[in-house]
C-alpha atoms as a PDB file:
ATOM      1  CA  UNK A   1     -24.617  -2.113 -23.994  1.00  0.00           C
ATOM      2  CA  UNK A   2     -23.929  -1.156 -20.456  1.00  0.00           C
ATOM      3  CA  UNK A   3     -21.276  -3.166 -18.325  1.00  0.00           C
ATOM      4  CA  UNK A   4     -24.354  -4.363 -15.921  1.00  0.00           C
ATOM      5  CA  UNK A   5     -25.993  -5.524 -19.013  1.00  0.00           C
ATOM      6  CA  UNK A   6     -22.873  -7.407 -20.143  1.00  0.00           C
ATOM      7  CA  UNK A   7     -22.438  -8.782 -16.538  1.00  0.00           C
ATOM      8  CA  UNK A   8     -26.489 -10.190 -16.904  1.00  0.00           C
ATOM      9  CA  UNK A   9     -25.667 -11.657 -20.647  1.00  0.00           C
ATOM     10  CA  UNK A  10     -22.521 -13.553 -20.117  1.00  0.00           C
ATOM     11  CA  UNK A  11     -22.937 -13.877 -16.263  1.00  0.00           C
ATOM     12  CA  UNK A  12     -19.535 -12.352 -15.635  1.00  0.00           C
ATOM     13  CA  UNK A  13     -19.240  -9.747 -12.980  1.00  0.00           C
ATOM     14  CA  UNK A  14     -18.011  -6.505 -13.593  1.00  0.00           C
ATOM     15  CA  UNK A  15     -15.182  -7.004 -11.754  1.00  0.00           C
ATOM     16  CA  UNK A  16     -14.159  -9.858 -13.815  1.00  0.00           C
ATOM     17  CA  UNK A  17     -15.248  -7.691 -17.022  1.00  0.00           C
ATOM     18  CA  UNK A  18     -12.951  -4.726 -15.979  1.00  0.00           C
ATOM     19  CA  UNK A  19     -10.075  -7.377 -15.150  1.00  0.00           C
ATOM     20  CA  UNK A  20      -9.957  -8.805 -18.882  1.00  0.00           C
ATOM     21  CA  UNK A  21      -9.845  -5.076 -20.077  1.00  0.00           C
ATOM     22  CA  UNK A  22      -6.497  -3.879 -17.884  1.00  0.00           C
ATOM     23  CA  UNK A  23      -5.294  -7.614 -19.225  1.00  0.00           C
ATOM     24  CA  UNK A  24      -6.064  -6.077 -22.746  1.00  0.00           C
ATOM     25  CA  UNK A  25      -7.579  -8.859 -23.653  1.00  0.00           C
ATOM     26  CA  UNK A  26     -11.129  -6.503 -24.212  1.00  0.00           C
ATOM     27  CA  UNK A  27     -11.492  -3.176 -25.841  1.00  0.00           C
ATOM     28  CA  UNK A  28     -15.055  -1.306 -25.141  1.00  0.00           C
ATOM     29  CA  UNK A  29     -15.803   2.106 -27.075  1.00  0.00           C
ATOM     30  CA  UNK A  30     -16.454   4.623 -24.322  1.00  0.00           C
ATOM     31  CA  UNK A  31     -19.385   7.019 -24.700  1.00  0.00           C
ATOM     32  CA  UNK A  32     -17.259  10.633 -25.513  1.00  0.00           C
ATOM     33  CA  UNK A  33     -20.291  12.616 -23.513  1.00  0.00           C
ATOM     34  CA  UNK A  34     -20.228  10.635 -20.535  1.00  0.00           C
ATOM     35  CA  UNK A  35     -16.983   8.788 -20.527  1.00  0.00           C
ATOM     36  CA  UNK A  36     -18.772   5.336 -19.860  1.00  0.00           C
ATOM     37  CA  UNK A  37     -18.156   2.183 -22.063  1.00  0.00           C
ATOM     38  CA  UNK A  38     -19.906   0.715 -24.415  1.00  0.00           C
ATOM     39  CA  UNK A  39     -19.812  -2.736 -25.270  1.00  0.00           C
ATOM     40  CA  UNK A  40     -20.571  -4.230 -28.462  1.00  0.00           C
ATOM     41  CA  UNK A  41     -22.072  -7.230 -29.406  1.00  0.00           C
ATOM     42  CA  UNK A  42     -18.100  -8.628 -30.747  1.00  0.00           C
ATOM     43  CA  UNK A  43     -17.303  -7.518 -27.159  1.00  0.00           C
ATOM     44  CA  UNK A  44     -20.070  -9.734 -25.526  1.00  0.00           C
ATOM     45  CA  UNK A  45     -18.451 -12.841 -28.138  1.00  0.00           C
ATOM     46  CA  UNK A  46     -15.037 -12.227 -26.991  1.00  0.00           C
ATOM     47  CA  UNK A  47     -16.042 -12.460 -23.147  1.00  0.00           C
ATOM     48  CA  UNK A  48     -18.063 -15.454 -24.191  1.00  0.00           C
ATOM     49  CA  UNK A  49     -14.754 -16.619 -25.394  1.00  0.00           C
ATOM     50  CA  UNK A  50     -12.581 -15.896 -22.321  1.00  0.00           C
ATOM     51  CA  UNK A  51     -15.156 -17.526 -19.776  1.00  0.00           C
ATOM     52  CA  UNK A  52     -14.885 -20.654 -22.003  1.00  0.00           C
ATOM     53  CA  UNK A  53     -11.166 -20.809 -21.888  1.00  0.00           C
ATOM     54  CA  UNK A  54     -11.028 -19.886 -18.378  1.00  0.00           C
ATOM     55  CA  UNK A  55     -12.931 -22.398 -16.815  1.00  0.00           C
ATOM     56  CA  UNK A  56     -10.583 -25.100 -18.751  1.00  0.00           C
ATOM     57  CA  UNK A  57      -7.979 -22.997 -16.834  1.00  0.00           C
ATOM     58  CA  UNK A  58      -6.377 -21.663 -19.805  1.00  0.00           C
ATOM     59  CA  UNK A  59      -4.360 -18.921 -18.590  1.00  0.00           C
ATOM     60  CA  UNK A  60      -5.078 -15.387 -19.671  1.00  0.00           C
ATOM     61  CA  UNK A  61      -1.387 -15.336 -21.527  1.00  0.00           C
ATOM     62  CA  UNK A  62      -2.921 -18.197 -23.877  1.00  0.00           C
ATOM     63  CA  UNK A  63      -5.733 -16.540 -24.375  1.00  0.00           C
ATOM     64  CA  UNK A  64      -4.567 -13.297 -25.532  1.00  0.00           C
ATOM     65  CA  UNK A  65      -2.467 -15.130 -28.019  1.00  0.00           C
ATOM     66  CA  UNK A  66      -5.652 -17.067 -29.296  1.00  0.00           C
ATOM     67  CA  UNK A  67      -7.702 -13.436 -29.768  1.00  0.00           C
ATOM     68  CA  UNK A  68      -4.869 -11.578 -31.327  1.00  0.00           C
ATOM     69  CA  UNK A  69      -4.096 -14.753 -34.170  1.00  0.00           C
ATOM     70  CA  UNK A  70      -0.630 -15.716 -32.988  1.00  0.00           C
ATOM     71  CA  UNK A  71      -2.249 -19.001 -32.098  1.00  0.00           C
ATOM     72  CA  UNK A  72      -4.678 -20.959 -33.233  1.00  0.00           C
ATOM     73  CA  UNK A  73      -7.100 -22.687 -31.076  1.00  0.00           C
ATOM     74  CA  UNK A  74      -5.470 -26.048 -31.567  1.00  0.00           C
ATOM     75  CA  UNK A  75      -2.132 -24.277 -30.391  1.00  0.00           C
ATOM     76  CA  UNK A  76      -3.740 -22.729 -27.240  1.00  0.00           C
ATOM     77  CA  UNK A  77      -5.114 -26.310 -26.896  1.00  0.00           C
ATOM     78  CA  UNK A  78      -2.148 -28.245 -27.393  1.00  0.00           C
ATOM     79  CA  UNK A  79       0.068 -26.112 -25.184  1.00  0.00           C
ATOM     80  CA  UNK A  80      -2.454 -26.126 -22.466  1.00  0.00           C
ATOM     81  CA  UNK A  81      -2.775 -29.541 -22.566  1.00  0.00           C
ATOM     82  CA  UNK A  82       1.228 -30.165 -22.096  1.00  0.00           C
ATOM     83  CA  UNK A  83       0.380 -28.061 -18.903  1.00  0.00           C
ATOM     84  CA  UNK A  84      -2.283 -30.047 -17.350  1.00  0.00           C
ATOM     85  CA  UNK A  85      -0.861 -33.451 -17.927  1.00  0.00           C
ATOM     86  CA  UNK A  86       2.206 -31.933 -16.267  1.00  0.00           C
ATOM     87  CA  UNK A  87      -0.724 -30.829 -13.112  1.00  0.00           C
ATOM     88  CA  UNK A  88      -2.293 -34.370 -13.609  1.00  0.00           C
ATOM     89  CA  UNK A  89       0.720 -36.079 -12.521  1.00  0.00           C
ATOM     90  CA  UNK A  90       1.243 -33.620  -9.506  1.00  0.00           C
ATOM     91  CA  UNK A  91      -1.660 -34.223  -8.720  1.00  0.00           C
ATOM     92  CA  UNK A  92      -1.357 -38.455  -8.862  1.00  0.00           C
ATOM     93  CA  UNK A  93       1.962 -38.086  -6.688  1.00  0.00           C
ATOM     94  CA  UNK A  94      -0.074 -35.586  -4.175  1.00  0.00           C
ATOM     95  CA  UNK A  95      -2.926 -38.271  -3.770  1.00  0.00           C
ATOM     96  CA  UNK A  96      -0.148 -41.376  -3.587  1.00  0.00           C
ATOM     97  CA  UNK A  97       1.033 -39.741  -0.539  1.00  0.00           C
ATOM     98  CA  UNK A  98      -2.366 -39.118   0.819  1.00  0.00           C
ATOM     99  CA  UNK A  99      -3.392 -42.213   0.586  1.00  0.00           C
ATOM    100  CA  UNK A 100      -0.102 -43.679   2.006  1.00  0.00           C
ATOM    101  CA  UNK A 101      -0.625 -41.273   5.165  1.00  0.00           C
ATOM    102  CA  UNK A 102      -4.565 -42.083   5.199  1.00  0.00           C
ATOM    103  CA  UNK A 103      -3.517 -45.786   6.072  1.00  0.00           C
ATOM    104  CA  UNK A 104      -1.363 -44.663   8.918  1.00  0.00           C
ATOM    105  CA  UNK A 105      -3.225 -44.859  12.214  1.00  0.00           C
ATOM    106  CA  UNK A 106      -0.827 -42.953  13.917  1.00  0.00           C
ATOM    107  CA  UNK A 107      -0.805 -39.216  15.907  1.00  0.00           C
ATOM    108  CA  UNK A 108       1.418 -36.885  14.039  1.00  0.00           C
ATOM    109  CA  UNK A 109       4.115 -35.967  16.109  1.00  0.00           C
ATOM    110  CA  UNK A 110       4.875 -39.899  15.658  1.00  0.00           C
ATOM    111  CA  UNK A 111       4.973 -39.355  11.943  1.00  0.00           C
ATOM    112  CA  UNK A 112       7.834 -39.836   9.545  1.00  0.00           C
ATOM    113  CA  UNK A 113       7.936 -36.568   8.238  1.00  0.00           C
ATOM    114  CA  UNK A 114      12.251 -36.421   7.409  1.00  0.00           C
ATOM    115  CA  UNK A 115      11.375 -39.754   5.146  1.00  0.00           C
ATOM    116  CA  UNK A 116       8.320 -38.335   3.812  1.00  0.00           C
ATOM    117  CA  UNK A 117       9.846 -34.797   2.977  1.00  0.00           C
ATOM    118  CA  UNK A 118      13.015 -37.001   1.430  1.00  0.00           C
ATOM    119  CA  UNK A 119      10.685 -38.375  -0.624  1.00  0.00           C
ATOM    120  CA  UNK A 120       9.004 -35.665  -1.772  1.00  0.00           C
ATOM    121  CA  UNK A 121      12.128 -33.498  -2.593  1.00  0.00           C
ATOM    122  CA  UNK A 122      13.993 -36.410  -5.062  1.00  0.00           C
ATOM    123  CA  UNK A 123      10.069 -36.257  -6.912  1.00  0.00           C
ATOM    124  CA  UNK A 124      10.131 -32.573  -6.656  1.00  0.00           C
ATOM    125  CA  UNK A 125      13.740 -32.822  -8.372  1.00  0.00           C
ATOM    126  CA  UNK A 126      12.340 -34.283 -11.478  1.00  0.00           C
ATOM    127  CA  UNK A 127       9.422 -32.216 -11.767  1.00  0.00           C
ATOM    128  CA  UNK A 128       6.815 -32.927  -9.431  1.00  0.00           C
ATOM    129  CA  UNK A 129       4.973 -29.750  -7.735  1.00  0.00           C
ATOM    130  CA  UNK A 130       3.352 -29.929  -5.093  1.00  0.00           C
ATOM    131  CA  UNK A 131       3.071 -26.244  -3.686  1.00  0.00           C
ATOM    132  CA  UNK A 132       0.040 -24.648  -3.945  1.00  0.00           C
ATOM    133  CA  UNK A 133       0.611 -22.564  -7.376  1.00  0.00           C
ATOM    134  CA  UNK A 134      -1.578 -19.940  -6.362  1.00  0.00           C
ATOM    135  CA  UNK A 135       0.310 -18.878  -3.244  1.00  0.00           C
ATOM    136  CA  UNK A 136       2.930 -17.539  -4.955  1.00  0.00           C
ATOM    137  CA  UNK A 137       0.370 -15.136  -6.813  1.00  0.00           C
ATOM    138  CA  UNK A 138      -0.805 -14.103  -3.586  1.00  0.00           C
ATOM    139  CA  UNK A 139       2.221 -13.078  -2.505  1.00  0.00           C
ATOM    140  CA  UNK A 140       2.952 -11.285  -5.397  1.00  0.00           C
ATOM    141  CA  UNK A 141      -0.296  -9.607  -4.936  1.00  0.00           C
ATOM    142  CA  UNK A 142       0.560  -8.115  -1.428  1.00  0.00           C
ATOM    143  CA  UNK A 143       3.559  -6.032  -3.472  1.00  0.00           C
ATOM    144  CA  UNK A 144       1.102  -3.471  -5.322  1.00  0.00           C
ATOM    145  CA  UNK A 145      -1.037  -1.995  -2.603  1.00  0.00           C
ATOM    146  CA  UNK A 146       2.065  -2.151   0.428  1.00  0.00           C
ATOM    147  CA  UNK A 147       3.421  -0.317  -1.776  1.00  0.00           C
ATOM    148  CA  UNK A 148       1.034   2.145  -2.869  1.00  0.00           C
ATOM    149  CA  UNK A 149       0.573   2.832   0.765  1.00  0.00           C
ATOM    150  CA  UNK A 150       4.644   3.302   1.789  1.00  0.00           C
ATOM    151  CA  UNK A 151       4.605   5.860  -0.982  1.00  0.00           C
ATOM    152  CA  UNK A 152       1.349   7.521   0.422  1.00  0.00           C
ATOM    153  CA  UNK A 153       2.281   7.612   3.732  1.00  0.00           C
ATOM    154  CA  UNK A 154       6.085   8.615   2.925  1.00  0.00           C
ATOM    155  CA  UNK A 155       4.214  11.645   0.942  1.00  0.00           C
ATOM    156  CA  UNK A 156       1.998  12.751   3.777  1.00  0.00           C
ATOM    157  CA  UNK A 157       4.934  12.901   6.145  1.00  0.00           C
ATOM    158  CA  UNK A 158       6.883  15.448   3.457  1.00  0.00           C
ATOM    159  CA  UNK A 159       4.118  17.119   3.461  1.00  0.00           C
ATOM    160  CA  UNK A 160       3.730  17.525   7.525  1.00  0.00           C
ATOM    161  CA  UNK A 161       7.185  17.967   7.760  1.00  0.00           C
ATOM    162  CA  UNK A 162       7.389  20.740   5.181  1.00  0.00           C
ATOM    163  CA  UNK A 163       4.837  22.474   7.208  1.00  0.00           C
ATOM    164  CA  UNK A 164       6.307  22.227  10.260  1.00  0.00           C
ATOM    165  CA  UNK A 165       9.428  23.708   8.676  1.00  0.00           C
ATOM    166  CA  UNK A 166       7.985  26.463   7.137  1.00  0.00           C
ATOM    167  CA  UNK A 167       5.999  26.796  10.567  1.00  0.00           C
ATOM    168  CA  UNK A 168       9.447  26.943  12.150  1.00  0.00           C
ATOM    169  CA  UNK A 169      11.479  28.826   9.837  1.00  0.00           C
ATOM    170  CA  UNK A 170       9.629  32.195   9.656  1.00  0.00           C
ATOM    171  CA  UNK A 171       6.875  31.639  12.625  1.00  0.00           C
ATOM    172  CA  UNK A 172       5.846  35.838  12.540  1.00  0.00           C
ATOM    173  CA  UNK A 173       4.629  35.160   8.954  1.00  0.00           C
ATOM    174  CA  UNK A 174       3.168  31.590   9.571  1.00  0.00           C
ATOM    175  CA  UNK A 175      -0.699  31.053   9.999  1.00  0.00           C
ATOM    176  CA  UNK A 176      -1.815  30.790  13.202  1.00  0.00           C
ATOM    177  CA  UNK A 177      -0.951  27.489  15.558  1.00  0.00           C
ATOM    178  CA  UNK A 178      -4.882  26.145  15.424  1.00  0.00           C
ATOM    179  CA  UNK A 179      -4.366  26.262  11.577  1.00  0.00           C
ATOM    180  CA  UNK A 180      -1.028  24.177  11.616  1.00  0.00           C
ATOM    181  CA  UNK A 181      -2.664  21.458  14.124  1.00  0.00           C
ATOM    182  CA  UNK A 182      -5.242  20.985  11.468  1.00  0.00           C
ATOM    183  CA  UNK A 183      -3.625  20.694   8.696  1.00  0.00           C
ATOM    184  CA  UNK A 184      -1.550  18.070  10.503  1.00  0.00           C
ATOM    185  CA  UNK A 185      -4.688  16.409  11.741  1.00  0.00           C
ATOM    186  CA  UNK A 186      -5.945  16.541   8.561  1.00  0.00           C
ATOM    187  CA  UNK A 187      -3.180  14.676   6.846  1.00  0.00           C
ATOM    188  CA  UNK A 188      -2.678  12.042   9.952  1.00  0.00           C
ATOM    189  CA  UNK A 189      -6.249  11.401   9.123  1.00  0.00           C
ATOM    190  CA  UNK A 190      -5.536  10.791   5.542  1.00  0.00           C
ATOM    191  CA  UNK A 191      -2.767   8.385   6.474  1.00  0.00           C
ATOM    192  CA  UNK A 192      -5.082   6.514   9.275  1.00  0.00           C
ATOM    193  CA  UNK A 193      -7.388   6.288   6.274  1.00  0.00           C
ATOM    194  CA  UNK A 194      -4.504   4.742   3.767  1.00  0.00           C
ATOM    195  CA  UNK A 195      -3.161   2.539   6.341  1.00  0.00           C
ATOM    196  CA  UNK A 196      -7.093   0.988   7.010  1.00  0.00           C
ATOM    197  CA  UNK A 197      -7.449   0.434   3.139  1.00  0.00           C
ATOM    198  CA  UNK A 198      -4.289  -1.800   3.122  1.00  0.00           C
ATOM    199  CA  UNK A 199      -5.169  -3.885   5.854  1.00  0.00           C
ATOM    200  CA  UNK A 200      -8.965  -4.410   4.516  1.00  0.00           C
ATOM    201  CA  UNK A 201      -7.042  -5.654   0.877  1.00  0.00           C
ATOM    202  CA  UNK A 202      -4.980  -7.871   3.036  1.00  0.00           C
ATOM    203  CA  UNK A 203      -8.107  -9.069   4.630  1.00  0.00           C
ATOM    204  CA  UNK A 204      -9.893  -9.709   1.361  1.00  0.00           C
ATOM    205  CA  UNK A 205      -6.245 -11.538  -0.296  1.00  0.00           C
ATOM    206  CA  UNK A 206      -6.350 -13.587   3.011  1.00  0.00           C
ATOM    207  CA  UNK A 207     -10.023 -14.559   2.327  1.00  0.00           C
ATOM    208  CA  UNK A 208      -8.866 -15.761  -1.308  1.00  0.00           C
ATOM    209  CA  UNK A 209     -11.000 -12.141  -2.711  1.00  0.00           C
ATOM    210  CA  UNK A 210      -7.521 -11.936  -4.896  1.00  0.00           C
ATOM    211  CA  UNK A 211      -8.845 -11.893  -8.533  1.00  0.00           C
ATOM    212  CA  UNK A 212     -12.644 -13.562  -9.596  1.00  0.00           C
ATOM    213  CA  UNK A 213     -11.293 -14.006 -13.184  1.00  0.00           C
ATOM    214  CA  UNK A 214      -9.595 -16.998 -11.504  1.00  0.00           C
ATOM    215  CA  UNK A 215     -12.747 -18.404 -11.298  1.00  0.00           C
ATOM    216  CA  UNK A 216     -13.164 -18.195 -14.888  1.00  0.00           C
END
């Protein structure tokens, strides 16, 4: 089967589908004439598999436990569950509060907030989380492509720069000066064109676009 095929079946998009494989948690055949994969009706099981666990919120460590046989289901289970009682009472501490505040007909700049933070922290010493867990990942997630992009753009301005010298350093055997201004204009354009895909991944990490395997 085709990935577009899979994505119809299991109603998982293909972004999702590719995200499980770099996770290694799925292993299509690829076609050797044309390089595309093909998935297998196991392979269609195993997503089957993943969506389940995902949308309990299992996370994809777990799971690749589970499919490889160091765990059993009841494992994955049991250890998951530790987890989300751990969440439930995060989450019981994170609605006391907002209930306490609800009843508080007051403007927020008259608010309590040194008590309330006090409060908060001696909770947060035993245990209690009430960050957003998923901020952290999207952090993490602006590393990769600002990156990427330093490294582009520090390569593109080697490369101008070694033009420019060898422009410079023996200018009666140097191409002429229309040729060096393109070539310079061509690889500003390139790092315009680097600098534009960042931003639009920021963009789309902003918008919570960060991974729709989450989801699952």
């Amino acid at each position: 089967m085709k990935i577009n095929e899979v994505e119809a079946l299991v109603n998982i998009t293909k972004k999702n589908i590719r995200f499980y494989e770099e996770q290694g948690l799925l292993s299509p055949q690829r076609n050797t004439e044309n390089g595309y994969r093909n998935y297998s009706e196991e392979d269609v099981q195993v997503l089957r598999q993943i969506k389940l666990l995902r949308k309990l919120g299992v996370p994809i460590e777990e799971i690749r436990h589970m499919l490889t046989g160091v765990h059993t289901v009841g494992d994955g289970m049991r250890r998951h569950l530790i987890s989300l009682e751990r969440e439930k009472q995060n989450l019981e501490h994170s609605i006391a509060f907002c209930r306490t505040l609800q009843t508080m007909d007051i403007s927020i700049s008259t608010l309590e907030t040194e008590q309330i933070l006090g409060e908060m922290e001696e909770l947060e010493k035993s245990g209690t989380t009430f960050k957003n867990k998923q901020l952290s990942d999207i952090r993490i997630r602006y590393v990769a492509p600002t990156v990427i992009t330093l490294l582009m753009i520090a390569l593109i301005s080697a490369f101008i720069v070694l033009i420019v010298w060898g422009y410079l350093s023996s200018p009666a055997d140097a191409p002429p000066l229309w040729f060096l201004w393109i070539c310079i204009g061509i690889c500003l354009a390139m790092g315009a064109g680097v600098v534009l895909a960042l931003i639009q991944r920021i963009k789309e990490i902003g918008k919570g676009e960060i991974d729709d395997a989450r989801h699952y």
